[in-house]
Protein backbone atom coordinates (compact mmCIF):
# COMPACT_ATOMS: atom_id res chain seq x y z
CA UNK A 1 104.74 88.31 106.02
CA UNK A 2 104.77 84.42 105.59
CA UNK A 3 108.39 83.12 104.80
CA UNK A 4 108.41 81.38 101.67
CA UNK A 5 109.98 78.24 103.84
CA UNK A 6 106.35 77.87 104.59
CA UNK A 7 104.95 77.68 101.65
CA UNK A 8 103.96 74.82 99.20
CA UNK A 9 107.32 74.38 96.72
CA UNK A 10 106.18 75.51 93.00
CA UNK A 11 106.74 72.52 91.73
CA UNK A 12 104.50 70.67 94.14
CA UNK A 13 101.25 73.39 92.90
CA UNK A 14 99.39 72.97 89.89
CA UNK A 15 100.17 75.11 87.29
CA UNK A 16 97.59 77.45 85.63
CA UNK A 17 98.90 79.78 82.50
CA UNK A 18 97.74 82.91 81.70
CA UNK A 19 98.07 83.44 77.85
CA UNK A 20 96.74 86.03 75.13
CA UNK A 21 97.76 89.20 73.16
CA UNK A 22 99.53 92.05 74.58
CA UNK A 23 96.71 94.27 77.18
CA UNK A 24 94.23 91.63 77.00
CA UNK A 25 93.94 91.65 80.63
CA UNK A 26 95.81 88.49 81.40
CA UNK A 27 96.85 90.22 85.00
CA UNK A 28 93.77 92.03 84.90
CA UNK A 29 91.98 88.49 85.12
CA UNK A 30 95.07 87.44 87.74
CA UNK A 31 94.15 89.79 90.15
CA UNK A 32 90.06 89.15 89.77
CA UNK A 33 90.26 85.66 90.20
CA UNK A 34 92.47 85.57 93.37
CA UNK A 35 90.57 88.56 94.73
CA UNK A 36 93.92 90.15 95.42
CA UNK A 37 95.87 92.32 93.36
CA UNK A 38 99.07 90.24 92.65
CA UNK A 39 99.79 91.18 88.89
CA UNK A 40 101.30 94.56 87.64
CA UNK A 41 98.18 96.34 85.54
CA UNK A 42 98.58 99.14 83.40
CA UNK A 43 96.71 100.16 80.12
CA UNK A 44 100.43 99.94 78.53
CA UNK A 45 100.61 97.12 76.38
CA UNK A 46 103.63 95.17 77.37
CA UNK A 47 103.46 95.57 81.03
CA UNK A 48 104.19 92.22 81.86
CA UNK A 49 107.53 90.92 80.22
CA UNK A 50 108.84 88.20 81.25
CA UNK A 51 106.33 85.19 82.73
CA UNK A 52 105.60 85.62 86.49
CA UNK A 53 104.79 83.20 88.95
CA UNK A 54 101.86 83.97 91.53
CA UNK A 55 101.69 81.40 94.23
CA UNK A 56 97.74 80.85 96.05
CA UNK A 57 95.23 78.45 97.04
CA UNK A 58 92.67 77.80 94.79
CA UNK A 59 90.28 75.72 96.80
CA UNK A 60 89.07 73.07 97.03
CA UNK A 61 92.22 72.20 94.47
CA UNK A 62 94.78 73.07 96.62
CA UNK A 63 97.64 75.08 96.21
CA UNK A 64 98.05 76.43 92.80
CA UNK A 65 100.57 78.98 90.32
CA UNK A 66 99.29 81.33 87.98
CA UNK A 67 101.48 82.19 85.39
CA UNK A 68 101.61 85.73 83.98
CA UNK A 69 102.90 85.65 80.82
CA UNK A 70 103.90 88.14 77.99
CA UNK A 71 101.62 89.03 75.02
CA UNK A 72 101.94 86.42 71.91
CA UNK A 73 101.52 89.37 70.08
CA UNK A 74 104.98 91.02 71.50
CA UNK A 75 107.09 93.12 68.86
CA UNK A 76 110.90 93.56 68.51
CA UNK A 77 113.38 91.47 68.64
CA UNK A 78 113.16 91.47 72.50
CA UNK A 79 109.86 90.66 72.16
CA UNK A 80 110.22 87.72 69.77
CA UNK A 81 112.22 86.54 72.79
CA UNK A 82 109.85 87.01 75.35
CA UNK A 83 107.10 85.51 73.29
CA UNK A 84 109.44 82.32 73.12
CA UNK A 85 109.28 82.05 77.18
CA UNK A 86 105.82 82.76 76.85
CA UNK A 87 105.38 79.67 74.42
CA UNK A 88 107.92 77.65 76.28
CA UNK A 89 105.68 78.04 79.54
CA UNK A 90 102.79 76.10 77.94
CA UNK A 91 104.69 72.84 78.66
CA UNK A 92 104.70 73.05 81.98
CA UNK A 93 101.12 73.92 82.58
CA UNK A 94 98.24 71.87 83.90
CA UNK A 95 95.58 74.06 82.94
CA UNK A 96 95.65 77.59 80.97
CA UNK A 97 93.34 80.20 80.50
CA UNK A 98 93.55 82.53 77.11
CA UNK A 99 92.53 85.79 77.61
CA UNK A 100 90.60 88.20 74.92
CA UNK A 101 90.09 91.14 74.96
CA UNK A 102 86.85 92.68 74.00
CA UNK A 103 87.90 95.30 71.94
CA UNK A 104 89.61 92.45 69.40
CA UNK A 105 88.30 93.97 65.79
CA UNK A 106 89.73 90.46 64.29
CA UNK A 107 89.72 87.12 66.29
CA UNK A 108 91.59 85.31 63.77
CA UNK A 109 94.80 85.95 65.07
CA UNK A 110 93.28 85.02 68.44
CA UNK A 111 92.66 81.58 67.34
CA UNK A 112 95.54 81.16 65.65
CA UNK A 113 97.48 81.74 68.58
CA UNK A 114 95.12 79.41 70.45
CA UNK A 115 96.38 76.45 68.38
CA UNK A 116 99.79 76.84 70.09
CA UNK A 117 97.57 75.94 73.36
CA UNK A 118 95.24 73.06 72.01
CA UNK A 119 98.53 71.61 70.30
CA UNK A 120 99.72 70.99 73.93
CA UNK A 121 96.75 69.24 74.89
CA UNK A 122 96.20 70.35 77.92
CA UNK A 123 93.02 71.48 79.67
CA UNK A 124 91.70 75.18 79.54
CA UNK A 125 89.28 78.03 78.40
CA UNK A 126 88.70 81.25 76.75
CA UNK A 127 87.49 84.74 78.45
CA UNK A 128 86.92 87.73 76.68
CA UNK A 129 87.74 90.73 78.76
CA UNK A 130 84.49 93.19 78.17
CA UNK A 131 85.87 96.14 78.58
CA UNK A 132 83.54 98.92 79.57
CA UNK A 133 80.83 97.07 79.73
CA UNK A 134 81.42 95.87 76.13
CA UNK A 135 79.85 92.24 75.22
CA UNK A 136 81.16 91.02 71.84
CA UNK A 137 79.69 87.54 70.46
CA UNK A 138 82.65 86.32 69.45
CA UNK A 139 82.52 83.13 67.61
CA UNK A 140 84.54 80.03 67.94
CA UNK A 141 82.15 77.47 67.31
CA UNK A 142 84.74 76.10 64.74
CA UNK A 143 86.95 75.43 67.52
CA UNK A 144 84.00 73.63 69.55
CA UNK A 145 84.64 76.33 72.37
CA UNK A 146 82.11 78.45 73.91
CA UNK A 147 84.26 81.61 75.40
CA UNK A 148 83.17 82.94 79.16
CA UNK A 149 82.14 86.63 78.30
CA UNK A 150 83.11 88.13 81.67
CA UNK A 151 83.23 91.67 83.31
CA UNK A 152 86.67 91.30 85.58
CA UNK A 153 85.85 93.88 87.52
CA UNK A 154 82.61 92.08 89.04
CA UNK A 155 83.20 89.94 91.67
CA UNK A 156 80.12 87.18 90.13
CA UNK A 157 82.49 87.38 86.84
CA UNK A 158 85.18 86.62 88.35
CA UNK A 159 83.68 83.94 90.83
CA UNK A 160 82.27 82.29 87.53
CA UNK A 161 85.85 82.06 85.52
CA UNK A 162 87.37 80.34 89.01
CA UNK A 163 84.54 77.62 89.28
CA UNK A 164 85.29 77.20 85.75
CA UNK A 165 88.69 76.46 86.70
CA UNK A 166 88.16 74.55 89.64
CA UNK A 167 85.69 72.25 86.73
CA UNK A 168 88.53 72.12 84.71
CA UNK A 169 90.62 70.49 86.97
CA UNK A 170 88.30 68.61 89.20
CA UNK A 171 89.13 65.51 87.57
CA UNK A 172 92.87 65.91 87.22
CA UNK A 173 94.74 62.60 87.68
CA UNK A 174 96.62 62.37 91.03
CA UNK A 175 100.18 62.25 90.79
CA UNK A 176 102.45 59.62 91.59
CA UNK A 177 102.51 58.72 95.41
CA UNK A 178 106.28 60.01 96.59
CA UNK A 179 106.32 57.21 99.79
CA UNK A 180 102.79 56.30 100.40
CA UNK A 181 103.18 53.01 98.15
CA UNK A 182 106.51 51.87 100.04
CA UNK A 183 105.53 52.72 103.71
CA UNK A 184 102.23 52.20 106.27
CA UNK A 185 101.90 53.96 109.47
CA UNK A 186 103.82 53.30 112.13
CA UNK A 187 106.79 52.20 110.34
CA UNK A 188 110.34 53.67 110.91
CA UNK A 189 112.22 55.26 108.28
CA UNK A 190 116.09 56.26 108.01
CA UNK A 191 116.82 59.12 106.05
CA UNK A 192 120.66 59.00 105.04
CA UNK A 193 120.96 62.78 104.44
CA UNK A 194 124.72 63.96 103.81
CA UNK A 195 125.35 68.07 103.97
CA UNK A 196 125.44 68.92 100.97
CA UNK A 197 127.65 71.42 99.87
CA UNK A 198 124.81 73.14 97.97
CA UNK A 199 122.51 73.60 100.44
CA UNK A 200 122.08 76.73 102.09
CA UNK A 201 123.88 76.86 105.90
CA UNK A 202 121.18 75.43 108.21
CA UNK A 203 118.62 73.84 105.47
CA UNK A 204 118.52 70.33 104.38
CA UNK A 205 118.02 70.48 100.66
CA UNK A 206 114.42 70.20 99.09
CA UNK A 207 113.85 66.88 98.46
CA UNK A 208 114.84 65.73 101.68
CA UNK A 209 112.62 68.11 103.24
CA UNK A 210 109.61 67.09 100.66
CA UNK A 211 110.31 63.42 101.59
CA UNK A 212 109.93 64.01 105.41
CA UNK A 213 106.91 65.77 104.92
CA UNK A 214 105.54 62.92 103.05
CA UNK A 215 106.68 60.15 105.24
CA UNK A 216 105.23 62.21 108.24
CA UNK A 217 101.83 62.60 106.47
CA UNK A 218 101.60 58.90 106.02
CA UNK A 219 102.00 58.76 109.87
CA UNK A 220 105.90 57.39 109.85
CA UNK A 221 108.51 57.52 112.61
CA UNK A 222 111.23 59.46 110.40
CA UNK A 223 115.22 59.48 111.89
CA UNK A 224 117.71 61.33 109.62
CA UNK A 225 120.91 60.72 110.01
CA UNK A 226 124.70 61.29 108.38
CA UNK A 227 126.37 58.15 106.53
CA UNK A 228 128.97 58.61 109.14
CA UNK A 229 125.93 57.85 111.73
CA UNK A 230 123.82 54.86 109.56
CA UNK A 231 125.42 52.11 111.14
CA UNK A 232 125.16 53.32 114.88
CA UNK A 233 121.16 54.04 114.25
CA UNK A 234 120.45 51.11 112.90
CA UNK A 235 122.08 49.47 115.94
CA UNK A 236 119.80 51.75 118.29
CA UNK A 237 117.01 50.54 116.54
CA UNK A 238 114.92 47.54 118.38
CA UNK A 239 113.57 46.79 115.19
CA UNK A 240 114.77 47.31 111.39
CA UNK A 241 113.10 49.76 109.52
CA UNK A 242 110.80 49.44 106.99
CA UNK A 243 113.01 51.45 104.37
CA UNK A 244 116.26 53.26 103.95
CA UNK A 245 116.22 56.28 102.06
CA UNK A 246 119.48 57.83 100.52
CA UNK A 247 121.64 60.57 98.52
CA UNK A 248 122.49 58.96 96.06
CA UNK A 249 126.01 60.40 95.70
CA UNK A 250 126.46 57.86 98.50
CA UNK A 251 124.99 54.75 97.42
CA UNK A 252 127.73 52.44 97.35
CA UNK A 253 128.46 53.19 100.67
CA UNK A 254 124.89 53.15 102.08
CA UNK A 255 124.56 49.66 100.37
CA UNK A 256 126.99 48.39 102.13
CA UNK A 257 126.13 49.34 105.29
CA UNK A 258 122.36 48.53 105.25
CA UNK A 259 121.66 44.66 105.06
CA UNK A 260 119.88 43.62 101.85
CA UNK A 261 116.65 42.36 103.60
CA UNK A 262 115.72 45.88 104.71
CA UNK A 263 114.56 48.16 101.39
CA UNK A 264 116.73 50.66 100.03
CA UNK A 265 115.74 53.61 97.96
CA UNK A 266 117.18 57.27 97.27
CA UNK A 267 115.42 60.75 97.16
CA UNK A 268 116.76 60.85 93.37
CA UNK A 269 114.65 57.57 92.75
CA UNK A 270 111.60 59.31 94.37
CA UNK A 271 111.97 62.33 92.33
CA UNK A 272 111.95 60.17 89.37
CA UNK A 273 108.97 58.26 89.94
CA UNK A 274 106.59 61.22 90.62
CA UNK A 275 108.17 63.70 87.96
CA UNK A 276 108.13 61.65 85.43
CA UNK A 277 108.15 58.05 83.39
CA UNK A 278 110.67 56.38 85.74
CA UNK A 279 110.83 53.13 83.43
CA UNK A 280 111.78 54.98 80.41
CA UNK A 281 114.91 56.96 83.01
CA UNK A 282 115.59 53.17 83.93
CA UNK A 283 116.43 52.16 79.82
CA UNK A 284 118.13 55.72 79.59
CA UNK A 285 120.47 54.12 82.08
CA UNK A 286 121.04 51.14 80.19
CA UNK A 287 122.76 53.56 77.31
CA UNK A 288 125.59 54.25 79.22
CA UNK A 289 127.04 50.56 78.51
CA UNK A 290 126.67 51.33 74.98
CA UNK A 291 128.47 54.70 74.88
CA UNK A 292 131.90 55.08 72.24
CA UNK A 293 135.05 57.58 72.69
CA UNK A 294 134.07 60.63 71.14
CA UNK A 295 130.38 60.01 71.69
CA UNK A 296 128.57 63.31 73.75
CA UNK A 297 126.63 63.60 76.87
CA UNK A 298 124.48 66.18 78.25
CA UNK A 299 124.41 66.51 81.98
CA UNK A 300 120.79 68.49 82.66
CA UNK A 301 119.56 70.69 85.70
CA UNK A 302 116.50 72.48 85.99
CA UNK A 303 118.02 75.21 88.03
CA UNK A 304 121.21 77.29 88.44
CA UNK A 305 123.60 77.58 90.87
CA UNK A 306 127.11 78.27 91.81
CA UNK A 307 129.49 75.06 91.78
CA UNK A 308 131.47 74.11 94.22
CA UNK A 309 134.65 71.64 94.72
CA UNK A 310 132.47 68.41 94.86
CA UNK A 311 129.87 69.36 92.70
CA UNK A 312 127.91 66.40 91.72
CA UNK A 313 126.81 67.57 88.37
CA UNK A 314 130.34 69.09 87.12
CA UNK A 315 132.58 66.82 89.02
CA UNK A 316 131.30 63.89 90.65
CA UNK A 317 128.54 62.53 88.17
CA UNK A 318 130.87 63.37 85.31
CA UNK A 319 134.31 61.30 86.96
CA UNK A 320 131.76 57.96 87.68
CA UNK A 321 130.77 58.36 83.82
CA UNK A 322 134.37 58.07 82.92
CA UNK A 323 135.34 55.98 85.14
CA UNK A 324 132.32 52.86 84.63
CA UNK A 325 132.35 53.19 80.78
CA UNK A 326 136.36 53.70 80.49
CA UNK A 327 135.62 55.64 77.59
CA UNK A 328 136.54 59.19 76.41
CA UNK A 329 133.55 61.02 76.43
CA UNK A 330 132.75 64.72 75.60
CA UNK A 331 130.49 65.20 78.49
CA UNK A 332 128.90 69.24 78.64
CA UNK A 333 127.10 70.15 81.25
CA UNK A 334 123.71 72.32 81.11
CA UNK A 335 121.40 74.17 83.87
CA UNK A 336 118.25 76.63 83.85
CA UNK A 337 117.54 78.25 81.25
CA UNK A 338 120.54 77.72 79.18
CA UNK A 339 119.79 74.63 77.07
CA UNK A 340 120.25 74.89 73.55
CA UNK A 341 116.77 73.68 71.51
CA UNK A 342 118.34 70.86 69.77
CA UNK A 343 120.43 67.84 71.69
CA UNK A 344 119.95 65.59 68.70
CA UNK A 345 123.44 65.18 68.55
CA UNK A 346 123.93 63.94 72.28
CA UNK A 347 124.10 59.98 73.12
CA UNK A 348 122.57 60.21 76.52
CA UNK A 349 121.02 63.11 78.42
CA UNK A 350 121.49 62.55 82.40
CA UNK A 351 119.10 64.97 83.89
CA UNK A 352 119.02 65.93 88.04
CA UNK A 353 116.02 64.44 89.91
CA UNK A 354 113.91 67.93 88.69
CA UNK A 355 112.52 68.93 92.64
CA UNK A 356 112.23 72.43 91.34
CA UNK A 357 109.64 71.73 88.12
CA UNK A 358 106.37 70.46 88.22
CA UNK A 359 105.64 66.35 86.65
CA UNK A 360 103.57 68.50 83.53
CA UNK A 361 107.20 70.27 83.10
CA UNK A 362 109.35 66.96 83.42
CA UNK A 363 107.48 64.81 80.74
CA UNK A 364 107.22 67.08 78.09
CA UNK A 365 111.32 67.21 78.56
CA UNK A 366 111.22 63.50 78.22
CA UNK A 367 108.93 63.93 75.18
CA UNK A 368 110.71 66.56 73.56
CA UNK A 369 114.27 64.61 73.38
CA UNK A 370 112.14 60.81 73.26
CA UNK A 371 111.18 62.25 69.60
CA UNK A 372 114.49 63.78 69.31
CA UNK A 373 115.84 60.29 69.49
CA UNK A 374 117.99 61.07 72.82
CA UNK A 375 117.44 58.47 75.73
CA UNK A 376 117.35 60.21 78.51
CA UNK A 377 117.79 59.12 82.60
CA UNK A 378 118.15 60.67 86.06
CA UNK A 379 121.17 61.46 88.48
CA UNK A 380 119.77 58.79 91.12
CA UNK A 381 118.78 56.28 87.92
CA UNK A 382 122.24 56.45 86.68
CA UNK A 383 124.52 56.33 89.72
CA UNK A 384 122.54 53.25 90.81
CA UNK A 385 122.95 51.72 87.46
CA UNK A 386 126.73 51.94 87.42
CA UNK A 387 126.78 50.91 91.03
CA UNK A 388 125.22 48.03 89.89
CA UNK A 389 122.89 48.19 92.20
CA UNK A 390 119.39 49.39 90.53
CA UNK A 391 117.93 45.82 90.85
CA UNK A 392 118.05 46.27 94.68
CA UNK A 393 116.59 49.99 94.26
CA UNK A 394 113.02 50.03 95.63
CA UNK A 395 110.50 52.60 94.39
């Protein structure tokens, strides 16, 4: 069995979602387009509960995640719930696929739920699941969508929905380059990487490993080091190198160390730029020297995780906040899942650099509080802004 060390992160793979009513064969379809069977099946509507996340290649695209999702359709009070994950997963996908199934005697509740998909404006299209051989016309002309009738039990069915696909995406916009715009080959790179008291004993945490990989890709000479170590490697060195890449819990310190002709950047910063709008994390920044006493501030992270003594969300970021603005601030601190729906009441959301979603993911946040009327930076963005050194910040 591969270790999932090897594998591509899920934030790094495209996202495809699987959506429909309850027993339309969303994992049915899972399972017929990877050619493996990944998904949970079972003629019990309400198999799959809450979404899940199956990792593969999809070539020539690369690595992808399908998204198993819940019926829209879901009943109960639990299943209102799970039908707002289901919803909530939308935003985060590059692509989706709705699923119907042949045996629908009324597609106008199909369609309806198909608005919450086109409303997202994101790429996709239909299948209807013929079921025992069953070939419905259904119509959605109105829609301007011509549905793949497919048999998902026959491999040329199932070879047609993932060319489909693979069309759908062909033309997908490359994301933001993480180093490729700030190095060339050949050049030598310091990578100031502290232990962090989160990371797992014997791992370097994931955007330190995603930045090596990169800078190795682009054919760099890579040298990771401790603060405690910068100034002794850059000694060793016979000739500077081309860029200096940081925590940015240590900064101020790393500034200091490494002479301003040589770049300086942090693996926050590079987060920023290829998750999201970095320019509009840059004027979130600029908030903080308008913030009052009394005035509340969100501190956001995509995951969850124990705390520790040294935290930098829940005791470091927070104490720098304080400290810059001299201001008593109500600062509450959210992660995963547990983020109330409406922040319209914060000042200033300061959300972690986001390694573990995908870019999709990251700008609809910024969307979603931008129309809330929230400004909205970055860990990295921030603690270089009250450094006061964001000016020198290459990215």
């Amino acid at each position: 069995m591969v270790s999932e060390l090897g594998n591509t992160p899920k934030a790094l793979r495209l996202h495809i979602g699987i959506f429909g009513a309850a027993n339309a064969g969303k994992s049915t379809l899972i399972n017929a387009v990877t050619g493996q069977d990944i998904a949970l099946v079972s003629e019990v509507a309400g198999t799959t509960t809450d979404p899940v996340f199956k990792p593969m290649e999809l070539l020539p695209l690369g690595p992808v995640v399908f998204i198993d999702t819940a019926g829209f359709d879901d009943e109960g009070e639990l299943g209102k719930l799970r039908m707002q994950k289901t919803v909530a997963q939308i935003d985060s996908c590059d692509a989706a696929i709705f699923v119907i199934s042949s045996k629908e005697e009324d597609i106008s509740h199909a369609k309806k739920n198909l608005l919450k998909i086109t409303k997202a404006n994101i790429p996709f299209i239909v299948v209807v699941n013929a079921i025992n051989g069953d070939f419905p016309s259904f119509d959605f002309s109105d829609m301007g969508i011509t549905p793949i009738v497919a048999d998902l039990h026959k491999s040329d069915d199932a070879a047609a929905i993932r060319n489909a696909l693979i069309d759908l995406l062909k033309d997908k916009v490359e994301e933001p380059v993480l180093t490729a715009n700030l190095v060339k080959r050949g050049d030598t790179v310091i990578l100031v990487a502290p232990q962090d008291i989160q990371a797992p004993k014997g791992r370097l945490i994931l955007p330190q490993v995603q930045v090596t990989r990169d800078l190795l890709d682009n054919g760099c000479i890579v040298v990771t080091v401790t603060a405690e170590n910068l100034g002794a490697a850059l000694k060793n060195l016979a000739s500077p190198p081309a860029l200096v890449i940081t925590d940015s819990q240590i900064f101020k310190a790393v500034n200091e160390i490494v002479p301003k002709e040589i770049p300086l950047t942090s693996f926050s910063l590079l987060m920023a730029k290829i998750k999201g709008d970095i320019s509009e994390l840059v004027h979130g920044a600029e908030v903080i020297d308008t913030l009052s006493d009394g005035d509340k501030i969100a501190i956001m992270e995509s995951c969850s995780h124990h705390s520790l003594d040294g935290d930098i969300a829940k005791v470091k970021l927070p104490a720098l906040v304080r400290k810059y603005t001299g201001k008593s601030l109500e600062i509450v601190n959210f992660s995963g899942q547990n983020i109330p729906e409406d922040l319209s009441e914060y000042k200033l959301i300061i959300h972690c650099g986001g390694c573990m979603v995908n870019r999709k993911a990251f700008l609809a946040k910024q969307k979603k509080y931008r129309d809330m009327g929230v400004p909205m930076t970055n860990f990295g963005v921030a603690i270089a802004y009250m450094n006061g050194i964001l000016k020198r910040i290459t990215y």
